[in-house]
Protein backbone atom coordinates (compact mmCIF):
# COMPACT_ATOMS: atom_id res chain seq x y z
CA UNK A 1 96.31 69.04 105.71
CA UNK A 2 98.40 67.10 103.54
CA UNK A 3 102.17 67.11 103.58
CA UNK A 4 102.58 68.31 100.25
CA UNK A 5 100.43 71.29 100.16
CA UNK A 6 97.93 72.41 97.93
CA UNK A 7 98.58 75.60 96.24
CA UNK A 8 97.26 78.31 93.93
CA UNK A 9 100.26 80.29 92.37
CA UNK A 10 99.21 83.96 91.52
CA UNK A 11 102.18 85.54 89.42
CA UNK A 12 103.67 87.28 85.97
CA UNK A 13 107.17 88.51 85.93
CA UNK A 14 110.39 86.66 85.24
CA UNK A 15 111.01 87.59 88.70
CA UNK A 16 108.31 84.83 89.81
CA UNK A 17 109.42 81.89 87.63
CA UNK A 18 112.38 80.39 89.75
CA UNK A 19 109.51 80.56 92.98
CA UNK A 20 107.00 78.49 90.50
CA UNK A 21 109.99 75.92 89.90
CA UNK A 22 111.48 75.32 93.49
CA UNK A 23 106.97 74.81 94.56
CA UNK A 24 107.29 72.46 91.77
CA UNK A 25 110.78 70.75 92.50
CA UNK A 26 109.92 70.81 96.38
CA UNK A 27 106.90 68.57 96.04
CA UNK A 28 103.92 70.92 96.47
CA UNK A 29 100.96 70.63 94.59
CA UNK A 30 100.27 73.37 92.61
CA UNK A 31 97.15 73.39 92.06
CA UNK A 32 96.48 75.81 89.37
CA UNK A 33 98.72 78.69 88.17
CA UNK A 34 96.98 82.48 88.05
CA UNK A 35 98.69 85.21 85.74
CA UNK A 36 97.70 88.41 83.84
CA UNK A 37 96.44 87.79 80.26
CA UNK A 38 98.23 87.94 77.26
CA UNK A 39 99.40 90.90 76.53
CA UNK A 40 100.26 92.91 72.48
CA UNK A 41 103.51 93.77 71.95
CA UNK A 42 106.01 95.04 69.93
CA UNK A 43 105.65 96.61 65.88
CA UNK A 44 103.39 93.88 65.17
CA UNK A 45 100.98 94.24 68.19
CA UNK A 46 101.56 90.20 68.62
CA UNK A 47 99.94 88.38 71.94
CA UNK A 48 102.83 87.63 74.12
CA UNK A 49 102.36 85.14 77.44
CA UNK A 50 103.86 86.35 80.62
CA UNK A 51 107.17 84.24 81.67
CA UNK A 52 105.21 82.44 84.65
CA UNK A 53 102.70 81.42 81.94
CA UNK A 54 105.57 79.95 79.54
CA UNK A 55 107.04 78.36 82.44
CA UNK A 56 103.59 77.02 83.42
CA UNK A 57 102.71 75.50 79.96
CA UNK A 58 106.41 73.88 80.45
CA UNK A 59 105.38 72.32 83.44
CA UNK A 60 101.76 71.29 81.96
CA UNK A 61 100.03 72.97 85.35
CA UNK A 62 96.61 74.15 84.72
CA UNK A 63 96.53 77.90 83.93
CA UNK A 64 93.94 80.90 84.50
CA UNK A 65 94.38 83.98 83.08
CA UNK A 66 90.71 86.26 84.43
CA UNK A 67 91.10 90.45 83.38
CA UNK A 68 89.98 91.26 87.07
CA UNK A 69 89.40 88.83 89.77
CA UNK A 70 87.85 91.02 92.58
CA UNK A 71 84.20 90.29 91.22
CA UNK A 72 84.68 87.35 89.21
CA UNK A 73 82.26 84.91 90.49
CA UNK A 74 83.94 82.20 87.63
CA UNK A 75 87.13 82.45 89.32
CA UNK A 76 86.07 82.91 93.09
CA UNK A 77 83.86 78.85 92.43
CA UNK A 78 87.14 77.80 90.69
CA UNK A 79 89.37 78.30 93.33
CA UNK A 80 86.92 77.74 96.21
CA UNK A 81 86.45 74.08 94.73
CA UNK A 82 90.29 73.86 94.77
CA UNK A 83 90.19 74.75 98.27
CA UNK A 84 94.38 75.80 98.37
CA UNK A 85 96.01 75.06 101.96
CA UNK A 86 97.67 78.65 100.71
CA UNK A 87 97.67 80.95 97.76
CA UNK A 88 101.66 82.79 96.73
CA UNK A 89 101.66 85.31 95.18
CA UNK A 90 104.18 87.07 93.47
CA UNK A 91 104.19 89.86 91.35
CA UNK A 92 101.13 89.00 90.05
CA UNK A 93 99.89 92.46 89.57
CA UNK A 94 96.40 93.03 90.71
CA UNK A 95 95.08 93.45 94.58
CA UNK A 96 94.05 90.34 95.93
CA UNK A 97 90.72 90.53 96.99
CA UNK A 98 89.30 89.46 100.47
CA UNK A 99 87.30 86.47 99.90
CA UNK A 100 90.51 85.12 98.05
CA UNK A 101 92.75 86.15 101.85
CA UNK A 102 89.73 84.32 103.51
CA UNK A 103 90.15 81.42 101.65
CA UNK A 104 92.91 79.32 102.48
CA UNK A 105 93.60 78.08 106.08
CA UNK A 106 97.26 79.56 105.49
CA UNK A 107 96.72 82.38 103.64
CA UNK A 108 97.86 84.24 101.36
CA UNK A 109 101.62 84.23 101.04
CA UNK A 110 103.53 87.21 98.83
CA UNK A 111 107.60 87.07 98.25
CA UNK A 112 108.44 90.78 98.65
CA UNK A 113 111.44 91.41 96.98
CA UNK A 114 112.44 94.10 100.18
CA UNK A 115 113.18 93.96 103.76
CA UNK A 116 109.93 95.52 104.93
CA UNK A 117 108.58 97.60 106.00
CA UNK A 118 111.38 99.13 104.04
CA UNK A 119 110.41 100.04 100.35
CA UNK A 120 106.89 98.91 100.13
CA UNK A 121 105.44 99.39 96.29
CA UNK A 122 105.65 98.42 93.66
CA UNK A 123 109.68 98.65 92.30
CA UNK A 124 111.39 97.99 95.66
CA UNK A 125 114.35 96.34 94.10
CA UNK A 126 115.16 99.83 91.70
CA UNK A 127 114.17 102.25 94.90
CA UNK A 128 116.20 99.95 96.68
CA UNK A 129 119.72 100.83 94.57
CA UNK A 130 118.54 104.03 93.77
CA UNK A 131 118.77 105.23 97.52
CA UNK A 132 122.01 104.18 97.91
CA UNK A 133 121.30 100.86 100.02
CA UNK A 134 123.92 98.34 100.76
CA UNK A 135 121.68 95.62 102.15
CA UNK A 136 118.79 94.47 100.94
CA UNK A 137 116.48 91.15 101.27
CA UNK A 138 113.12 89.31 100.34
CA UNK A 139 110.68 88.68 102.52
CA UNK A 140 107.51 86.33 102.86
CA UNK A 141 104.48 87.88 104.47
CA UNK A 142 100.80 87.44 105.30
CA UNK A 143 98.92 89.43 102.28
CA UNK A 144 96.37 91.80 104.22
CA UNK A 145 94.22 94.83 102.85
CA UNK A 146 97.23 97.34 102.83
CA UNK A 147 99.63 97.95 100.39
CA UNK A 148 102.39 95.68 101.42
CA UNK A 149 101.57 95.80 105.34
CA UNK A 150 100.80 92.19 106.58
CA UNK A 151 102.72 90.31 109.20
CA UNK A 152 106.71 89.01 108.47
CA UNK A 153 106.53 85.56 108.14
CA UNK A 154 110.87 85.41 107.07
CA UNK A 155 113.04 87.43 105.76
CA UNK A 156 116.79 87.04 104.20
CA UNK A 157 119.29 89.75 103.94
CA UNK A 158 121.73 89.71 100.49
CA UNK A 159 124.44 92.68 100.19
CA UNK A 160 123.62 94.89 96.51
CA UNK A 161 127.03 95.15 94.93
CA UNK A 162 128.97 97.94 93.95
CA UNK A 163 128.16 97.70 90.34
CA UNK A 164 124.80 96.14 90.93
CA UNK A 165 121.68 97.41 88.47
CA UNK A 166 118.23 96.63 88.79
CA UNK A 167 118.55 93.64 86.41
CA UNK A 168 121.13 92.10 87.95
CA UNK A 169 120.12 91.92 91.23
CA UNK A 170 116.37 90.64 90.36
CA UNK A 171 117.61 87.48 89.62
CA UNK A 172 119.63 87.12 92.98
CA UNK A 173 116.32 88.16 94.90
CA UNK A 174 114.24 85.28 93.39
CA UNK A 175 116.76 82.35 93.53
CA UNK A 176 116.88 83.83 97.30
CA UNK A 177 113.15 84.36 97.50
CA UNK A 178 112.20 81.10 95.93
CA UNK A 179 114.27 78.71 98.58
CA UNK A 180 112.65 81.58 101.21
CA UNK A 181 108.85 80.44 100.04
CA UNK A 182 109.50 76.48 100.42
CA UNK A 183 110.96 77.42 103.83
CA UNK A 184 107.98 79.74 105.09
CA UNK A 185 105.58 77.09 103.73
CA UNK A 186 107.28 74.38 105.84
CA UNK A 187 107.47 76.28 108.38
CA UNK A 188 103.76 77.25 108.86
CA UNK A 189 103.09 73.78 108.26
CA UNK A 190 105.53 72.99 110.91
CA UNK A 191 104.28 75.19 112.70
CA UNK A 192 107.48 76.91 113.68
CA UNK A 193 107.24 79.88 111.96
CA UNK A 194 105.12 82.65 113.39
CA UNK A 195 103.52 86.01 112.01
CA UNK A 196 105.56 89.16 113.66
CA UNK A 197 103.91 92.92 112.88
CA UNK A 198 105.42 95.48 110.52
CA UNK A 199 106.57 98.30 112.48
CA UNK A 200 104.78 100.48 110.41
CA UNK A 201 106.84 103.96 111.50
CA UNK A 202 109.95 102.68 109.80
CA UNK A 203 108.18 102.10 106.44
CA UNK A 204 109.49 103.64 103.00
CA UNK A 205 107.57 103.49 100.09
CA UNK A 206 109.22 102.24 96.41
CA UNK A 207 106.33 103.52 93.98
CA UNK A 208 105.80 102.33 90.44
CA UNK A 209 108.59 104.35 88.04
CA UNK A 210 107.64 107.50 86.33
CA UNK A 211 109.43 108.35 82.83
CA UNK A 212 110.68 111.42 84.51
CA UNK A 213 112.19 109.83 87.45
CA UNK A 214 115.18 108.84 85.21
CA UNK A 215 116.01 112.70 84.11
CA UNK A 216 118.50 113.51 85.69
CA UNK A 217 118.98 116.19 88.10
CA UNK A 218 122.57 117.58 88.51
CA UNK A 219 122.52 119.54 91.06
CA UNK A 220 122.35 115.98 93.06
CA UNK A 221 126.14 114.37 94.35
CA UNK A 222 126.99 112.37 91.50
CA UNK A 223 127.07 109.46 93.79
CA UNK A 224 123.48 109.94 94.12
CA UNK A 225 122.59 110.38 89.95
CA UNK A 226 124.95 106.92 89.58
CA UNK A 227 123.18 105.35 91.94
CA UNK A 228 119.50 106.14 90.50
CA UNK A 229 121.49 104.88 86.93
CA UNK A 230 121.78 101.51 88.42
CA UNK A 231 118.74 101.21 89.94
CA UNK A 232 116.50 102.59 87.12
CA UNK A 233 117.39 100.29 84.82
CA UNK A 234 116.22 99.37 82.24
CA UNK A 235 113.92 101.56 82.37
CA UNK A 236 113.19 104.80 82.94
CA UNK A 237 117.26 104.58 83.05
CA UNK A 238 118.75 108.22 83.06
CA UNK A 239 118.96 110.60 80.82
CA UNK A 240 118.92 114.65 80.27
CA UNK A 241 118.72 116.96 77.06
CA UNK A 242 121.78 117.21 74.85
CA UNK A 243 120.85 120.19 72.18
CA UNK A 244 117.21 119.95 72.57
CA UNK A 245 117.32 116.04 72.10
CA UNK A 246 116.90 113.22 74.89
CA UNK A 247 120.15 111.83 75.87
CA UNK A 248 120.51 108.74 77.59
CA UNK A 249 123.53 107.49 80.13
CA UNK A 250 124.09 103.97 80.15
CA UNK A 251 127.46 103.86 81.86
CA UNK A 252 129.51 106.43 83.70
CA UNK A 253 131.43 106.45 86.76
CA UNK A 254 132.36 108.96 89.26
CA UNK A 255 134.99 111.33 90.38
CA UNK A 256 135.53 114.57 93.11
CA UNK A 257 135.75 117.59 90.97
CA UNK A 258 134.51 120.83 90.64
CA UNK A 259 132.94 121.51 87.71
CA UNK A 260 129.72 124.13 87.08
CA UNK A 261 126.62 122.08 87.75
CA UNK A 262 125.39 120.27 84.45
CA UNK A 263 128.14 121.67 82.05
CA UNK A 264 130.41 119.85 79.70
CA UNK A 265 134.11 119.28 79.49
CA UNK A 266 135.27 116.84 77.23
CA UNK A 267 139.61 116.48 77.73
CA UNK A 268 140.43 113.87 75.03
CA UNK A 269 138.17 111.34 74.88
CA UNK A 270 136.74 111.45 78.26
CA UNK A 271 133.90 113.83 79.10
CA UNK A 272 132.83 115.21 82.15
CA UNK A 273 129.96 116.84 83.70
CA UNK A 274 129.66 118.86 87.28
CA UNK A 275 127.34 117.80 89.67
CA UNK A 276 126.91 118.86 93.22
CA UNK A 277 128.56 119.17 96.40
CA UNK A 278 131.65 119.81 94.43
CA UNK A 279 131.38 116.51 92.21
CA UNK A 280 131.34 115.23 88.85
CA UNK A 281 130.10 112.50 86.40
CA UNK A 282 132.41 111.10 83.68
CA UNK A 283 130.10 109.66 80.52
CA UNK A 284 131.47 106.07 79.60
CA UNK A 285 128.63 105.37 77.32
CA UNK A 286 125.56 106.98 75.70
CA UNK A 287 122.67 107.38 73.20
CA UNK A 288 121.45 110.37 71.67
CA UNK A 289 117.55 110.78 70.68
CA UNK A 290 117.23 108.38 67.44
CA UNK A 291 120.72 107.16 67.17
CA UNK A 292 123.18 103.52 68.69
CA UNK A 293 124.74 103.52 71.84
CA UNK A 294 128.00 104.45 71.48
CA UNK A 295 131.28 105.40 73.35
CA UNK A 296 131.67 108.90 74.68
CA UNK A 297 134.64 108.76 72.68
CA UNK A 298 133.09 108.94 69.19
CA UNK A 299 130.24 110.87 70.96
CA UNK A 300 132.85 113.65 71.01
CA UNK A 301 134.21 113.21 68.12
CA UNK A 302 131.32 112.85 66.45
CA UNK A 303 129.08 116.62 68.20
CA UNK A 304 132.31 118.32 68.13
CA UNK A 305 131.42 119.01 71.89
CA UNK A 306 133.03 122.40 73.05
CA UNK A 307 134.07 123.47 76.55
CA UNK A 308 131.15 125.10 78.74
CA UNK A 309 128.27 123.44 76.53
CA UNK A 310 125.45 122.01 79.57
CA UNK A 311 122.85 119.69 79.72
CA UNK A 312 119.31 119.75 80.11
CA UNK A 313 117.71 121.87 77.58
């Protein structure tokens, strides 16, 4: 096997560049690069690349972008020929078939951004903040036929900050997750890393988001509606129904107060809403349905809100 590595990267998100670059920067010879296809977006319906396939082209590795790759008999000869000491994969967004976890004497290798069996899914990082964790990781496993339930290769603990969204902790995750990769890779070649079992009774799940996960329920603590804020960002976010239009939060903070559950008080230029368990939500910024983000301040100047108005209809 040689001392470099060969490698197959499978990946799409931004969240799998800085893995791609530290392969790269480490030495290892990546082989080929796999990611989803281009993809229309925005007014004009434009084909955009994904950001491991921009990052790719900046590298000059050779790219492959298949629809589906579980009967793709192009794609299984292309990377049998390459015969890969290991395939990573991350976020690459399709399940990996079996001949493809038969194929490399290492495996297949996938950077979970979670410390499983804890919040297996697909959105582990927002499920993560959303339930109110403190601690959360990456962790490199052995791909198998389940949904995130092969053997622990490593694993590396970060705290989640206070103010800590979704978006801001990604990036912390993959700088983490990318030194984690070169180190599992060594390691197996090493041979001093070793493949441990899930425990599979202490696993959570962290499914793909729903638009109506981010409407927001106030009959929760407000602890828990700020903390599905942070973690559901930016999207679905959270938001409820201001006068029969959507109304999103962007910022808001909490406070210990006992207020009816989902009603309005504004008191100068601050505005408040009850919540459970004897709690409250103070709105720092939103966006109504159609209009800018703005302060809660001109929000209330500009509704004329009124005392004992509520939310969610």
């Amino acid at each position: 096997m040689s001392s470099s590595l060969n490698l197959v990267f499978c990946g799409t998100p931004r969240f799998a560049v800085p893995v791609l670059d530290k392969l790269v920067g480490a030495g290892f010879h990546v082989q080929l690069v796999v990611t989803q296809p281009d993809r229309p977006k925005g007014r004009g319906l434009e084909l955009v690349s994904s950001p491991v396939k921009q990052r790719a082209l900046q590298l000059a590795l050779p790219i492959t972008q298949p629809e589906s790759i579980k009967k793709n008999d192009a794609f299984r000869a292309e990377l049998t020929a390459l015969k890969p000491d290991a395939i990573i994969v991350v976020g690459y967004g399709r399940i990996i078939p079996q001949w493809m976890l038969d194929l490399p004497p290492l495996g297949n290798i996938n950077l979970h951004a979670s410390l499983l069996p804890k919040y297996r899914g697909a959105a582990p990082i927002q499920w993560a903040i959303a339930q109110g964790e403190t601690i959360t990781g990456v962790t490199t496993m052995k791909i198998d036929a389940g949904l995130d339930t092969g053997d622990i290769l490593l694993q590396h603990e970060i705290p989640i900050a206070p103010d800590d969204t979704a978006e801001t902790l990604a990036p912390k995750l993959a700088t983490v997750g990318a030194d984690l990769i070169v180190e599992t890779l060594r390691g197996l070649q090493a041979g001093s890393v070793h493949p441990r079992p899930q425990n599979h009774a202490e696993a959570t799940l962290a499914p793909i988001l729903k638009k109506e996960d981010g409407l927001i329920d106030f009959s929760r603590p407000a602890r828990e509606i700020l903390n599905r804020l942070r973690g559901f960002q930016p999207w679905p976010g959270a938001y409820t129904k201001f006068r029969g239009k959507n109304l999103q939060i962007w910022k808001a903070s909490s406070l210990d107060r006992n207020w009816p559950t989902s009603e309005l008080t504004p008191e100068g230029d601050h505005l408040f809403v009850g919540c459970g368990e004897s709690t409250a939500i103070e709105f720092l910024e939103v966006q109504l349905e159609g209009k800018k983000r703005t302060s809660t301040a001109d929000f209330i100047r500009g509704y004329r809100l009124q005392p004992g108005e509520t939310l969610g209809a």
